[in-house]
Every structure is written in structure tokens, then in C-alpha cells.
N, C-alpha and C. Protein backbone atom coordinates (compact mmCIF):
# COMPACT_ATOMS: atom_id res chain seq x y z
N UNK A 1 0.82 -1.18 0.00
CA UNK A 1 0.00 0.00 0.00
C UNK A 1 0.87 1.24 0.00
N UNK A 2 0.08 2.38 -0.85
CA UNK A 2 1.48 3.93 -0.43
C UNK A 2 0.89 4.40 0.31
N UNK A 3 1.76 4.35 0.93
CA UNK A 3 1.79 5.90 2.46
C UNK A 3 1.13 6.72 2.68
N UNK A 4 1.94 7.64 1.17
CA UNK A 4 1.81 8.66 0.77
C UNK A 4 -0.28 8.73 0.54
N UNK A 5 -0.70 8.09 0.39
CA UNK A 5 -2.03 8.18 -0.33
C UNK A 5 -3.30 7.25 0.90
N UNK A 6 -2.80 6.37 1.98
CA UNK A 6 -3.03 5.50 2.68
C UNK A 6 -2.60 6.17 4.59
N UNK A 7 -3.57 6.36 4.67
CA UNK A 7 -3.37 6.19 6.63
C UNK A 7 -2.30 5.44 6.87
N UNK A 8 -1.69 5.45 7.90
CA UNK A 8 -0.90 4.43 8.58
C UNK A 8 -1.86 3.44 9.02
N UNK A 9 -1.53 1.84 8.14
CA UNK A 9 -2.43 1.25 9.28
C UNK A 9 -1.59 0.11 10.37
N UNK A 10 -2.27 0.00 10.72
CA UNK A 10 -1.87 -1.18 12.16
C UNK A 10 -2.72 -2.71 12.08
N UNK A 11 -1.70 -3.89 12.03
CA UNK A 11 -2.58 -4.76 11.99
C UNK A 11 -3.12 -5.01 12.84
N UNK A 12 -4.08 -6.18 13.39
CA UNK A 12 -4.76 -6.55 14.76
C UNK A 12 -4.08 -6.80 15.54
N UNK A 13 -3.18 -8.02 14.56
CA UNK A 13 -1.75 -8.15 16.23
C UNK A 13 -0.88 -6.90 16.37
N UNK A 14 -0.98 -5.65 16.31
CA UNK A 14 -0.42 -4.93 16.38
C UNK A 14 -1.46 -3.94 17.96
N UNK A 15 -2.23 -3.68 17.63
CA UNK A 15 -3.27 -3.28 18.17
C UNK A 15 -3.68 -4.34 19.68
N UNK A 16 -4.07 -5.27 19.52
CA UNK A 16 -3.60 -6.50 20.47
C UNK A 16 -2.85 -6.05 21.68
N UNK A 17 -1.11 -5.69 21.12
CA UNK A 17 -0.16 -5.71 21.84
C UNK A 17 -0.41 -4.46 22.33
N UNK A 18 -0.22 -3.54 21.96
CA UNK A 18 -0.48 -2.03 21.97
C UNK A 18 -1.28 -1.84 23.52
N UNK A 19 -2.89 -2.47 23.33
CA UNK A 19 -3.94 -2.10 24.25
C UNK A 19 -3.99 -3.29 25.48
N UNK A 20 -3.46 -4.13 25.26
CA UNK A 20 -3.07 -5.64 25.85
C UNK A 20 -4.60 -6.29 26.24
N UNK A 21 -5.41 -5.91 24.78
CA UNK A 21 -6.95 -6.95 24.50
C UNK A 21 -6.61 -8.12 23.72
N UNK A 22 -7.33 -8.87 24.18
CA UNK A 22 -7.89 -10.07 23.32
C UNK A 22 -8.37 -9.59 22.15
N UNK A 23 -8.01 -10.17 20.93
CA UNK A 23 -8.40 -9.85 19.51
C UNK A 23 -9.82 -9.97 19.43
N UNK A 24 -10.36 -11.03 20.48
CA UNK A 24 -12.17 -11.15 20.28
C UNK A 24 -13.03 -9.78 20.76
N UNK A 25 -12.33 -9.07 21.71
CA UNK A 25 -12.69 -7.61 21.94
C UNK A 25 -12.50 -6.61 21.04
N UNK A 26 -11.67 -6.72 20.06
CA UNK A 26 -11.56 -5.89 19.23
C UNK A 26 -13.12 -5.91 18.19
N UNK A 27 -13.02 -7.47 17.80
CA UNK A 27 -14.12 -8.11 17.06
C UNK A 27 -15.26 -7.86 17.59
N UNK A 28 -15.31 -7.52 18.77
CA UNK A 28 -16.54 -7.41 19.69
C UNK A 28 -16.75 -5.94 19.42
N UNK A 29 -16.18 -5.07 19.83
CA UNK A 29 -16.38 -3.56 19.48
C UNK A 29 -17.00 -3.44 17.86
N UNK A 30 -16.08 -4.17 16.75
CA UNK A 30 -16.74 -3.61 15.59
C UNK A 30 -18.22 -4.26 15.63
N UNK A 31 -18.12 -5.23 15.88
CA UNK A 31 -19.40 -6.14 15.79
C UNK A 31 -20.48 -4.85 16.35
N UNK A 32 -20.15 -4.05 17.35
CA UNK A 32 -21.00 -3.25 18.22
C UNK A 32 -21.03 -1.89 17.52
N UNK A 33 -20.51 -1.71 16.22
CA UNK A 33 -20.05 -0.64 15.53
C UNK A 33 -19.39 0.41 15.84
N UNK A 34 -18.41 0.43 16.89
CA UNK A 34 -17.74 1.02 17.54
C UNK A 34 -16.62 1.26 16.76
N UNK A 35 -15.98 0.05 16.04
CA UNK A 35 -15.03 0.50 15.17
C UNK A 35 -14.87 0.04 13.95
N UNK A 36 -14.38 0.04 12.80
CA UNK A 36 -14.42 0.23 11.56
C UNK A 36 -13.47 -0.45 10.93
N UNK A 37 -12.32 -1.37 11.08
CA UNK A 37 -11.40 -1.40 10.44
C UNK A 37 -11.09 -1.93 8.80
N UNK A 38 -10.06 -1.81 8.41
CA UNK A 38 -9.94 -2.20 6.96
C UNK A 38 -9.56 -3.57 6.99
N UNK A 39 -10.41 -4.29 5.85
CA UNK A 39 -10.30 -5.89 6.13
C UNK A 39 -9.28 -6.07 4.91
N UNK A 40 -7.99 -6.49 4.70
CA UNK A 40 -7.35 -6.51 3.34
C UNK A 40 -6.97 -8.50 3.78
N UNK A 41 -7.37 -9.20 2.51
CA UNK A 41 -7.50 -10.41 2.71
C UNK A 41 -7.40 -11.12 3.93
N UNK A 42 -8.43 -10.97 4.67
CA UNK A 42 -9.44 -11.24 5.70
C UNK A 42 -8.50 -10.55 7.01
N UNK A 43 -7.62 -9.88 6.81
CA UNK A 43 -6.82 -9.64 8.16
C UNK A 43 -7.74 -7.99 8.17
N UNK A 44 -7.57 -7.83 9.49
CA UNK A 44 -8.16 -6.85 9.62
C UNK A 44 -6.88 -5.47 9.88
N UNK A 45 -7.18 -4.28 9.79
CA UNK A 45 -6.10 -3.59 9.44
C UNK A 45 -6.75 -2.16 9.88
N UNK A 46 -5.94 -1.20 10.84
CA UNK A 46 -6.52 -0.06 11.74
C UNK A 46 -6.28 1.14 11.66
N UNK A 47 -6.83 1.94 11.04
CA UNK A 47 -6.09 3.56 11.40
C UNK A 47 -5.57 3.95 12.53
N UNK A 48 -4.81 5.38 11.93
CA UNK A 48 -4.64 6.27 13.39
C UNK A 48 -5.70 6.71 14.09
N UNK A 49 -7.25 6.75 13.38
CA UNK A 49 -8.38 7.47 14.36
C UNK A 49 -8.84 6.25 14.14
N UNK A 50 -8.87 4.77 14.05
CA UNK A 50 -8.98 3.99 15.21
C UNK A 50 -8.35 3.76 16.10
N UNK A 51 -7.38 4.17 16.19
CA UNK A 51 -6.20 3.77 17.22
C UNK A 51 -6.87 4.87 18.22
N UNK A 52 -6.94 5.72 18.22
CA UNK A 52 -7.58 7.28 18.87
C UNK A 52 -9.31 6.98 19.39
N UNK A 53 -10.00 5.94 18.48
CA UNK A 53 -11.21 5.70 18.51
C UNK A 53 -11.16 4.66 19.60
N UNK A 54 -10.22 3.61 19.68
CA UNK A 54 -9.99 2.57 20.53
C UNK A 54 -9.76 2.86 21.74
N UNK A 55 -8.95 4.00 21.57
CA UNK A 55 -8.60 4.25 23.35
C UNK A 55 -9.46 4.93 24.20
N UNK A 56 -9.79 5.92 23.26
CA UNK A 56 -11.23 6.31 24.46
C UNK A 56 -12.43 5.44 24.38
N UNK A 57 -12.49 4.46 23.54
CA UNK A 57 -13.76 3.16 24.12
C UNK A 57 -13.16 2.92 25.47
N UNK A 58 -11.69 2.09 25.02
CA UNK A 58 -11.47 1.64 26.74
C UNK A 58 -11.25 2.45 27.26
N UNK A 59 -11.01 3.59 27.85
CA UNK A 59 -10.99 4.86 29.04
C UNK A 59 -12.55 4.87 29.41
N UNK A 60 -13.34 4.35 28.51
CA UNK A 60 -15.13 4.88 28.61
C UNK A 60 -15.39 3.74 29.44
N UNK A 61 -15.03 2.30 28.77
CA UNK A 61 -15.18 1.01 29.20
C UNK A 61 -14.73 0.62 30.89
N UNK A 62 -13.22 0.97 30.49
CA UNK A 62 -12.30 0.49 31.85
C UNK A 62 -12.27 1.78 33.20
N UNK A 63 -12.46 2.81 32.94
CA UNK A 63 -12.23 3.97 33.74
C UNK A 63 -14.06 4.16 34.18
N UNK A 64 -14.46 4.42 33.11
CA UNK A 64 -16.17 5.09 33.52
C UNK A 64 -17.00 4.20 33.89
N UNK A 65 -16.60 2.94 33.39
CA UNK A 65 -17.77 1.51 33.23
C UNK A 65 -18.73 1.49 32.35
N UNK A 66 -18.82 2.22 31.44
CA UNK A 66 -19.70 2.47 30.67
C UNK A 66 -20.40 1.17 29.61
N UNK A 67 -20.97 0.84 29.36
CA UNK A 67 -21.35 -0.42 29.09
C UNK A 67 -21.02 0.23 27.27
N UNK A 68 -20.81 -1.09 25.85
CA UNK A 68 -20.75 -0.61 24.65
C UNK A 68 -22.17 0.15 24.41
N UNK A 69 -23.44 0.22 24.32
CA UNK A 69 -24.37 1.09 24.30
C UNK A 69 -24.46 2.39 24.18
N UNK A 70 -24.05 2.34 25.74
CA UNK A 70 -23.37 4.12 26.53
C UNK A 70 -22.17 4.46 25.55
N UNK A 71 -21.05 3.44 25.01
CA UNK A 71 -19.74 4.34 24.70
C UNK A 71 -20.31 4.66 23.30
N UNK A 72 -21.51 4.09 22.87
CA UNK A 72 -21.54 3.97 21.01
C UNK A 72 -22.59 5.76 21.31
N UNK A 73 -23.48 5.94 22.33
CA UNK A 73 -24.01 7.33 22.53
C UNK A 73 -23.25 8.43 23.15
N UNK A 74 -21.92 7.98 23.78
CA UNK A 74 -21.02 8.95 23.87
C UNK A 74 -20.11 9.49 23.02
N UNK A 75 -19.97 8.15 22.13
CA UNK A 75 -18.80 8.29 20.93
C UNK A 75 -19.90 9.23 19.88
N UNK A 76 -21.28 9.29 19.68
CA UNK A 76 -21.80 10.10 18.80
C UNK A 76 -22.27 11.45 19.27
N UNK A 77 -22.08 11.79 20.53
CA UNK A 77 -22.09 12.85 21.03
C UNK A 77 -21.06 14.13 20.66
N UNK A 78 -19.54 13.23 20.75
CA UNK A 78 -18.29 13.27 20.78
C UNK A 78 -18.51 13.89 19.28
N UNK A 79 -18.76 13.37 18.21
CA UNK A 79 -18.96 13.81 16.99
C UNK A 79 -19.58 14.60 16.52
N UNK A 80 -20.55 15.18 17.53
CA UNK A 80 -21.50 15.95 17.07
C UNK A 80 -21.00 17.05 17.49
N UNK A 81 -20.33 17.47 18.99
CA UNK A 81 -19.26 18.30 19.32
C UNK A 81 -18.77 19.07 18.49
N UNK A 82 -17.38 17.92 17.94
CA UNK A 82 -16.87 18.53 16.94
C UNK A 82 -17.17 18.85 15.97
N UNK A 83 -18.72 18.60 14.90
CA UNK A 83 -19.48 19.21 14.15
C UNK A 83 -19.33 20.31 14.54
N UNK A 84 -19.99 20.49 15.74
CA UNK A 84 -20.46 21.97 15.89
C UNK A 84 -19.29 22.81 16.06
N UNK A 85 -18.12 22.07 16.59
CA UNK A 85 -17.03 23.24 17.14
C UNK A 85 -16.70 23.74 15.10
N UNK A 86 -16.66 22.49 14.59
CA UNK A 86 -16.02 22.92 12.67
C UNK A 86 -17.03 23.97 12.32
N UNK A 87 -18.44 23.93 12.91
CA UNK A 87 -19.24 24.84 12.19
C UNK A 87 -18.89 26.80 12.60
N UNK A 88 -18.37 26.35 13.93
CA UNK A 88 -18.15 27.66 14.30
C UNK A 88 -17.13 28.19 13.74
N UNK A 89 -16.09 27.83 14.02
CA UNK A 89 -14.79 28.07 13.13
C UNK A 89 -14.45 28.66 12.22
């Protein structure tokens, strides 16, 4: 893939090590549409704003307790935010 034209991505076992989850949690989040990743012959493959998207699930998850539900209506809150902050701008 170029660089130049392509996100940095991160594979799963990369991500894995990184957050020190079980790969089935990862699977579990997208499953919950929490995250998005790029599937390139069946491996799954992660941006930098999943990497950014991942960590505040678990800060929401592991710190707040927030159940996936709560983080999928906080994570669209979160977006709507920054809508509004781009609109002001």
C-alpha cells in the first residue's frame, strides 16, 4: 500500500499488543459498531483514528464503566461536538 495516499495502518496483532486486549474484543467492538477497520485479505487492518477511537472506548469502558451502548451514545455525542465546534470556526 502507499503511504503517501493510505493512513498508517496497524494490523490486529499490532493493536492486540499495543492495548493488551484479546483480539475477540476488538471483534466485539466492531461487531458493536464502535469500530471500523480495513479488512485486506481477511486480516483486519486499523487507522490512526482507530487507534484514537480505541482508546477512548477503553478509558469509557475500563475507567467510567460504561457499558458498549453508553460508549456507542457517547462516541456520537463526541462527533456531534466537533461538528459543531467545525461549524463555528
Amino acid at each position: 500500500m502507499d503511504t503517501d495516499v493510505v493512513d498508517q495502518l496497524y494490523a490486529i496483532t499490532a493493536v492486540v499488543a499495543q492495548f493488551d486486549v484479546p483480539s475477540e474484543t476488538l471483534v466485539r467492538y466492531e461487531r458493536a459498531g464502535l469500530l471500523r477497520p480495513r479488512l485486506v485479505n481477511d486480516v483486519r487492518f486499523y487507522s490512526e483514528a482507530d487507534i484514537e477511537r480505541l482508546s477512548t472506548i477503553r478509558r469509557l469502558t475500563d475507567i467510567c464503566g460504561i457499558n458498549l451502548a453508553g460508549v456507542d451514545v457517547v462516541l456520537r455525542l463526541l462527533e456531534e461536538i466537533r461538528t459543531l465546534q467545525r461549524q463555528l470556526e
